[in-house]
C-alpha atoms as a PDB file:
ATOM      1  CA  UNK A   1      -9.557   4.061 -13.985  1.00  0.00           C
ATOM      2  CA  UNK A   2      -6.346   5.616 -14.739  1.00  0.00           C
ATOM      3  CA  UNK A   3      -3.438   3.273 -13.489  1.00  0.00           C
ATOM      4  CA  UNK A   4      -1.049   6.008 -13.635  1.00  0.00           C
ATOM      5  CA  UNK A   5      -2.961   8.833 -11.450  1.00  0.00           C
ATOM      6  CA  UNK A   6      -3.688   5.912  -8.945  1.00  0.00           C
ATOM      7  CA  UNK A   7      -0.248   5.442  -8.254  1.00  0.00           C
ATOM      8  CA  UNK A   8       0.476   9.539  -7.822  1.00  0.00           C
ATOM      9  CA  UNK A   9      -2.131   9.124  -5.489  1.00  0.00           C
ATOM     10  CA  UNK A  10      -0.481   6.260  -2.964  1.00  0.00           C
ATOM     11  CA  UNK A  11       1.441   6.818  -0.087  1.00  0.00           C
ATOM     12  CA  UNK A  12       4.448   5.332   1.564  1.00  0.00           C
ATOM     13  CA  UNK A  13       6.558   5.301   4.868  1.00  0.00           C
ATOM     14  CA  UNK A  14       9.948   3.382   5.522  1.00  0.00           C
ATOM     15  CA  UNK A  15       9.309   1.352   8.827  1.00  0.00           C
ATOM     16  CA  UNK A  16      11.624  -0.435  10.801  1.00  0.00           C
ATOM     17  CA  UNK A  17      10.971  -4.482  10.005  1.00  0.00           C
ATOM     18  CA  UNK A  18      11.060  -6.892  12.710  1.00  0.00           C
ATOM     19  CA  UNK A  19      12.438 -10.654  12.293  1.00  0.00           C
ATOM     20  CA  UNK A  20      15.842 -11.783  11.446  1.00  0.00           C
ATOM     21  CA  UNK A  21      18.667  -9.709  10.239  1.00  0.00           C
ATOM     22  CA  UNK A  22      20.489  -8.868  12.932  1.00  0.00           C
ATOM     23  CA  UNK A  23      21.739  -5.437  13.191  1.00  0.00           C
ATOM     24  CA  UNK A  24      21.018  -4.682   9.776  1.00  0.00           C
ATOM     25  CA  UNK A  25      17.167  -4.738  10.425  1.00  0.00           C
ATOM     26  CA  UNK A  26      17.616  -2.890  13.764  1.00  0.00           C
ATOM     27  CA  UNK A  27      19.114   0.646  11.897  1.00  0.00           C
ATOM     28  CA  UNK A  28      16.812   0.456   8.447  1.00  0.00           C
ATOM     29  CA  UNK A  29      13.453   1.074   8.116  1.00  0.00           C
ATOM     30  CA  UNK A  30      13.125  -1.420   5.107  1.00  0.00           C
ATOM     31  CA  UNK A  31       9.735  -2.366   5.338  1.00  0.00           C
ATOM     32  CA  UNK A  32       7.054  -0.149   3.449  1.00  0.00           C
ATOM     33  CA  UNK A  33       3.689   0.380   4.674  1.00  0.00           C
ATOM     34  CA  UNK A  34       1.394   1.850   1.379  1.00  0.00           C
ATOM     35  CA  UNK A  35      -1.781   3.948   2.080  1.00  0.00           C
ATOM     36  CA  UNK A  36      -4.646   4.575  -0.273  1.00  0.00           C
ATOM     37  CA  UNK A  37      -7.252   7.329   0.393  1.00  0.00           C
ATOM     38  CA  UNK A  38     -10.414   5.575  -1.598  1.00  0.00           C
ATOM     39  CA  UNK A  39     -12.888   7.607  -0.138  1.00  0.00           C
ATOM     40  CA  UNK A  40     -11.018  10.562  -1.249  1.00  0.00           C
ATOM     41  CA  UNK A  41      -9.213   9.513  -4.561  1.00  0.00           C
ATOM     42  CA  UNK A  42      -9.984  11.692  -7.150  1.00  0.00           C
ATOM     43  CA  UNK A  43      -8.708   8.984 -10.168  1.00  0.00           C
ATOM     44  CA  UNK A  44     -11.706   6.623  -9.843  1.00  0.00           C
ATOM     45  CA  UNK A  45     -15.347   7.541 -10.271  1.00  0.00           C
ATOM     46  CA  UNK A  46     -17.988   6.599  -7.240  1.00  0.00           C
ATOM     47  CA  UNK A  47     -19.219   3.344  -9.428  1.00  0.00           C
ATOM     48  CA  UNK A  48     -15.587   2.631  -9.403  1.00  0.00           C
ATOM     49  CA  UNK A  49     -15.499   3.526  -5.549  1.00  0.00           C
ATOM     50  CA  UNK A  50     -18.243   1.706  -4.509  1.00  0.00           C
ATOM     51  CA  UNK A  51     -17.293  -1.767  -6.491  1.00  0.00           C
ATOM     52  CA  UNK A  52     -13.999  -1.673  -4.808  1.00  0.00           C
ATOM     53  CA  UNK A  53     -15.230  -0.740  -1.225  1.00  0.00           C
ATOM     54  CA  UNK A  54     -17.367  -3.563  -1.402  1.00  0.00           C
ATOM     55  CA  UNK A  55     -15.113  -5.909  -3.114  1.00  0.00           C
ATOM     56  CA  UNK A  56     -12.328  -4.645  -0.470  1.00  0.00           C
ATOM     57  CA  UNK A  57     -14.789  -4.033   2.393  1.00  0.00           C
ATOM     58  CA  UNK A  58     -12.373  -6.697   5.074  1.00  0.00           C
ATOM     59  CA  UNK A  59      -8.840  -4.793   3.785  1.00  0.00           C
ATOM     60  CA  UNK A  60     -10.418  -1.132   4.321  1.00  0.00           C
ATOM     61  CA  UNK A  61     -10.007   1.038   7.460  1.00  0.00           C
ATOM     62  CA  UNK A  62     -13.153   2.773   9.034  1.00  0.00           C
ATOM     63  CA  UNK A  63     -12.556   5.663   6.635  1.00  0.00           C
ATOM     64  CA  UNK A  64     -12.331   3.902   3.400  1.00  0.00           C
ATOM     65  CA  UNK A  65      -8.050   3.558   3.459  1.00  0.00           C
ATOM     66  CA  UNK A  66      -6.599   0.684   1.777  1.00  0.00           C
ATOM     67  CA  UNK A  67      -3.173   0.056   4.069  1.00  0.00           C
ATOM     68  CA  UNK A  68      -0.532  -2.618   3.020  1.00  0.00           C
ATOM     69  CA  UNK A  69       2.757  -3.550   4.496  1.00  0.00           C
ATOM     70  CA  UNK A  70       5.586  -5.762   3.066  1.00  0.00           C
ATOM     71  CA  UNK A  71       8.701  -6.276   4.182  1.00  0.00           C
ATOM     72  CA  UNK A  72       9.681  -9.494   2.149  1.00  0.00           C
ATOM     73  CA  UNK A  73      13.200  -8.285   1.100  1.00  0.00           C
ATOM     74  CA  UNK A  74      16.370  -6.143   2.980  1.00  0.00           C
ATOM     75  CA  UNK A  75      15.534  -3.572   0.913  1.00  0.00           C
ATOM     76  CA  UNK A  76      13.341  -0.724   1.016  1.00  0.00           C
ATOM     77  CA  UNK A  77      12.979  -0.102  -2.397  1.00  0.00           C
ATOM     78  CA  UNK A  78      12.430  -3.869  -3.545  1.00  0.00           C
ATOM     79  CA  UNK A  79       9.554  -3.682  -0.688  1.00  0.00           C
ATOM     80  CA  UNK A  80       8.044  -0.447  -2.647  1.00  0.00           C
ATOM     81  CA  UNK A  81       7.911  -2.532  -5.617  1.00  0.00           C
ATOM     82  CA  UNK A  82       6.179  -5.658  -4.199  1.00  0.00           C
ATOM     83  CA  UNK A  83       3.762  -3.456  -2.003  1.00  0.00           C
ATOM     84  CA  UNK A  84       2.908  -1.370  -5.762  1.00  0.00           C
ATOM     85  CA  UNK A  85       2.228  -5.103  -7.144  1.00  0.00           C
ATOM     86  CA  UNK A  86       0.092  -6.311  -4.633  1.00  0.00           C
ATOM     87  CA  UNK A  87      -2.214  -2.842  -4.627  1.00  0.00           C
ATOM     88  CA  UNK A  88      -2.733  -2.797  -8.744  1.00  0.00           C
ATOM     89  CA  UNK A  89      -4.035  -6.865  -7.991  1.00  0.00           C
ATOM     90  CA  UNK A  90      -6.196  -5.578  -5.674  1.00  0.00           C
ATOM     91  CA  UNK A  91      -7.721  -3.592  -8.150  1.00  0.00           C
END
């Protein structure tokens, strides 16, 4: 598993966050919803696949996507970061 092709292989939208913050939250998308393609990932080999649709069978959609949000922080970028943590755990 190469940790480096993985991460080409994410995706990302800005979406607006709900919650406190007034105006500020209202006119930024700061929070960051990551999408991984597992089924269709072409970093990880199918015994690599297969361990990690069964070890993250309750996180995956119906066709094998890994989707996190965060919006912890104001920013959007800060959100990116936590969002990349939490993903290479999950691995």
């Amino acid at each position: 598993m190469n940790k480096e092709n993985i991460l080409k292989e994410l995706s990302f939208k800005g979406i607006r966050s709900s919650g406190a913050g007034g105006q500020h939250v209202n006119k930024v998308s700061s929070k960051i919803e990551l999408t991984f393609d597992l089924e269709n990932s072409l970093s990880l080999s199918d015994n690599e696949k297969t361990l990690l649709k069964t070890k993250l069978s309750n996180k995956l959609t119906k066709e094998n996507t890994l989707i996190l949000f965060c919006d912890e922080s104001r920013s959007q970028h800060r959100n990116k970061e936590v969002a990349i943590k939490r993903f290479l755990e999950l691995l």
